[in-house]
C-alpha atoms as a PDB file:
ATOM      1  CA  UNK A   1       0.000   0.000   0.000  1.00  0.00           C
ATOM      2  CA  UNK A   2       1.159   3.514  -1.066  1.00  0.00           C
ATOM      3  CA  UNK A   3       0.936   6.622   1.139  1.00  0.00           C
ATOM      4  CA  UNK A   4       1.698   8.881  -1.189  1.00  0.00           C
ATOM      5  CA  UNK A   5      -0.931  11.607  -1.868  1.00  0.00           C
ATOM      6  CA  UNK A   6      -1.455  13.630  -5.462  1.00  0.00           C
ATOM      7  CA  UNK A   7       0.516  16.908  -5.177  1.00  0.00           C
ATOM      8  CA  UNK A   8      -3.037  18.853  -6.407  1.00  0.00           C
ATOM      9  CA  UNK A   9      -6.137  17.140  -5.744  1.00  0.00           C
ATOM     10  CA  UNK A  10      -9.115  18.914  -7.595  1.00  0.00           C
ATOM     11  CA  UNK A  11     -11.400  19.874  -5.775  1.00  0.00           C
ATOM     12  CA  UNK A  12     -14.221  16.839  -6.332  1.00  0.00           C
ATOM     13  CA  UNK A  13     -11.896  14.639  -5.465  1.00  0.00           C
ATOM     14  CA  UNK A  14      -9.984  13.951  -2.251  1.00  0.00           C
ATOM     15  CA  UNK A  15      -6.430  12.059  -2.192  1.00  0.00           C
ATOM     16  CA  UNK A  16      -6.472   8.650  -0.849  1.00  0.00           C
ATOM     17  CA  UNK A  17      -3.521   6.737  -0.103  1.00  0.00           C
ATOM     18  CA  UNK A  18      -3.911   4.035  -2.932  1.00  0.00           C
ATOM     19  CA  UNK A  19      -4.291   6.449  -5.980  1.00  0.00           C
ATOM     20  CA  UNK A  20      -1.454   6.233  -7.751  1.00  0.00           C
ATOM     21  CA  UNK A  21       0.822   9.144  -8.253  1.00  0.00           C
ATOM     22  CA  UNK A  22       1.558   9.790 -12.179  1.00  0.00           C
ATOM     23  CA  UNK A  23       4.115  12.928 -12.951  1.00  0.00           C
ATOM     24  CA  UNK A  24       2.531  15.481 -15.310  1.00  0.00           C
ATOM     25  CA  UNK A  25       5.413  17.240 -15.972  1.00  0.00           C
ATOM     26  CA  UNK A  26       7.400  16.981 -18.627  1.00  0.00           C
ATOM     27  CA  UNK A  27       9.787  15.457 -19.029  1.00  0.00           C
ATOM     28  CA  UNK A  28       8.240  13.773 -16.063  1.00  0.00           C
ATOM     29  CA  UNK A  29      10.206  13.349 -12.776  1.00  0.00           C
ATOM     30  CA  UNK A  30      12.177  10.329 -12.095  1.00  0.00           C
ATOM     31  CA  UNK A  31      10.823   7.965  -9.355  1.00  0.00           C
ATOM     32  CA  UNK A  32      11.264   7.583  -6.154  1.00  0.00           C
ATOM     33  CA  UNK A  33      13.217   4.522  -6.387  1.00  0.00           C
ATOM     34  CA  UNK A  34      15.379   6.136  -9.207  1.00  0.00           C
ATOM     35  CA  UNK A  35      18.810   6.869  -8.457  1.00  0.00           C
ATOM     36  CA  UNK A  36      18.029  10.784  -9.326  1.00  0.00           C
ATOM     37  CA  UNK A  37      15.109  10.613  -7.585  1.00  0.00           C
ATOM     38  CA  UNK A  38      16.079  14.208  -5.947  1.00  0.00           C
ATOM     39  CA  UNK A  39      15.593  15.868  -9.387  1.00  0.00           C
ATOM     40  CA  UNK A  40      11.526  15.893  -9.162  1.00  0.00           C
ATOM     41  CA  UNK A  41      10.402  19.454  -8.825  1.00  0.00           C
ATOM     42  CA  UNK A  42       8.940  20.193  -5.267  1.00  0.00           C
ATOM     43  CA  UNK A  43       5.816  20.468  -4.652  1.00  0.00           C
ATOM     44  CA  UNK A  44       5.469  21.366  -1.128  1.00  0.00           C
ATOM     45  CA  UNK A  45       8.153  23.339   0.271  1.00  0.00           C
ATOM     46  CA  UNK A  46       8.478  24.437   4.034  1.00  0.00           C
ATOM     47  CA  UNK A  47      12.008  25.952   4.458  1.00  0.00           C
ATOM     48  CA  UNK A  48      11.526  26.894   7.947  1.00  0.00           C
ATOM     49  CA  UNK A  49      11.275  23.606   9.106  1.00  0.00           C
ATOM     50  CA  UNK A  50      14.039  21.950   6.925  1.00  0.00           C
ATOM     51  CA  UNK A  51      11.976  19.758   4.340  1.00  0.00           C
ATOM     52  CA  UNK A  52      10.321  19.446   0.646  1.00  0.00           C
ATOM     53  CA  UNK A  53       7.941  17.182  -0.587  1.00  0.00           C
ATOM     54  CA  UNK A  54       8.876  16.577  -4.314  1.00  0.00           C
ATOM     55  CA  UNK A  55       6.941  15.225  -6.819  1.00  0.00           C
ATOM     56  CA  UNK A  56       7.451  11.724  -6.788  1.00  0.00           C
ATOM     57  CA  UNK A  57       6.330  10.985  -2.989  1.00  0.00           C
ATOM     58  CA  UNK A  58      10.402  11.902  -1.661  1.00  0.00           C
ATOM     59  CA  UNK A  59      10.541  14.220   1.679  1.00  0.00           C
ATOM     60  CA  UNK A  60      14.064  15.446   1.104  1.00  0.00           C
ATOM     61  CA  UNK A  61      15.404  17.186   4.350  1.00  0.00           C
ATOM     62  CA  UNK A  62      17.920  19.839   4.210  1.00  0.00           C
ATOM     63  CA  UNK A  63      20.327  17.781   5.746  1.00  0.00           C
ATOM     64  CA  UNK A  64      20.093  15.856   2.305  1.00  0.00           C
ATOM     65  CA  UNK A  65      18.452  12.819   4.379  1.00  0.00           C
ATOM     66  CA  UNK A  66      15.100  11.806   2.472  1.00  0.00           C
ATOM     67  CA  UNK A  67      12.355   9.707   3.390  1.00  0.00           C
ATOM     68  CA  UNK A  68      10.643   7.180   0.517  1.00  0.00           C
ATOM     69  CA  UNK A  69       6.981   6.742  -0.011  1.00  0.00           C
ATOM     70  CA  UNK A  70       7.260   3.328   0.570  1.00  0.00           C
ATOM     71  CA  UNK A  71       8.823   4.535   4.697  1.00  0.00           C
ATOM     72  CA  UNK A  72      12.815   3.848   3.622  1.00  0.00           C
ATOM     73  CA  UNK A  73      14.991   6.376   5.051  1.00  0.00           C
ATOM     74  CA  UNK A  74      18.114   7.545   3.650  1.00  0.00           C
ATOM     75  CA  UNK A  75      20.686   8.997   5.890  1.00  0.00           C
ATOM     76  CA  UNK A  76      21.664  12.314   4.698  1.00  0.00           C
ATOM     77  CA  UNK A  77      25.144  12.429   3.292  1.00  0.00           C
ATOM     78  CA  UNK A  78      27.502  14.946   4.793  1.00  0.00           C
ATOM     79  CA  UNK A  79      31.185  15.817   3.228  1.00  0.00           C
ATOM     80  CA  UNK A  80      32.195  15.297   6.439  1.00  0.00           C
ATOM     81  CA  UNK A  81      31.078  11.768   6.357  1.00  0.00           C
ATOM     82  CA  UNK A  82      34.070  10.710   4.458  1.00  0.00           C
ATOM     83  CA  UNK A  83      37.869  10.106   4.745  1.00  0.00           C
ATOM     84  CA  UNK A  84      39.915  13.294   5.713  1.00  0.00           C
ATOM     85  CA  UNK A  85      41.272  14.976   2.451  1.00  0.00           C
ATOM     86  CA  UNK A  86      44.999  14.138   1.495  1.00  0.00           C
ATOM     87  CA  UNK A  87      47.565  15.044  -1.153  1.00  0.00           C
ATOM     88  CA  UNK A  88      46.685  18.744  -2.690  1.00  0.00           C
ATOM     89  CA  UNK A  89      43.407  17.911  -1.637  1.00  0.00           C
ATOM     90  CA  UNK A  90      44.339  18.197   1.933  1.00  0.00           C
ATOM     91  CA  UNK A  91      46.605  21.300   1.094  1.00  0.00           C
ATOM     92  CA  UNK A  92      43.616  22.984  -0.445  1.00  0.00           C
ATOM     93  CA  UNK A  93      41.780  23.041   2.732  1.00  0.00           C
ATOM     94  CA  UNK A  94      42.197  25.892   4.673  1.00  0.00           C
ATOM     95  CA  UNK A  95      43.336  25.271   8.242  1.00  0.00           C
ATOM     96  CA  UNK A  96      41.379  27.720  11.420  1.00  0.00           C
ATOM     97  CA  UNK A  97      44.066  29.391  13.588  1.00  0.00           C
ATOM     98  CA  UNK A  98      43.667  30.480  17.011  1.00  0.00           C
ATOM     99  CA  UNK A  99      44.858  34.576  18.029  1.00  0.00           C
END
């Protein structure tokens, strides 16, 4: 069972969680299991509290963590996730100094 809801309802009819959600734009947005699934446009935005709703069912956070229609959560990815930077990499980051 899908919970995702149509991103405009018209008025005579109300959303239910088994409709199934078909993309009217074109070209239309990849899914949700797609691995560019973060392309769809947005559809619902609420900035002030750090998430979107795109068009194919993703909530993408602003941490870049999303949550799937289907309830999958992917943990946001953070450069600071990975290995520390070495070669000119490393010498290309700027190091803080204390005064």
């Amino acid at each position: 069972m899908s919970s995702v809801f149509s991103p405009a309802p018209s008025p005579t009819t109300a959303p239910t969680p088994t409709a199934p959600r078909v993309c009217v734009h074109l070209p239309a947005c990849p899914a949700a299991d797609a691995p560019d699934r973060e392309a769809a446009l947005p559809v619902a935005a609420h900035p002030e509290q750090g998430w979107s709703l795109l068009c194919n069912g993703v909530v993408l956070f602003e941490d870049t963590g999303e949550l799937l229609p289907d309830g999958r959560v992917i943990a946001p990815r953070r450069p600071t996730d990975g290995p520390a930077p070495v070669g000119k990499a490393a010498a290309a980051v700027p190091v803080p100094r204390s005064v």
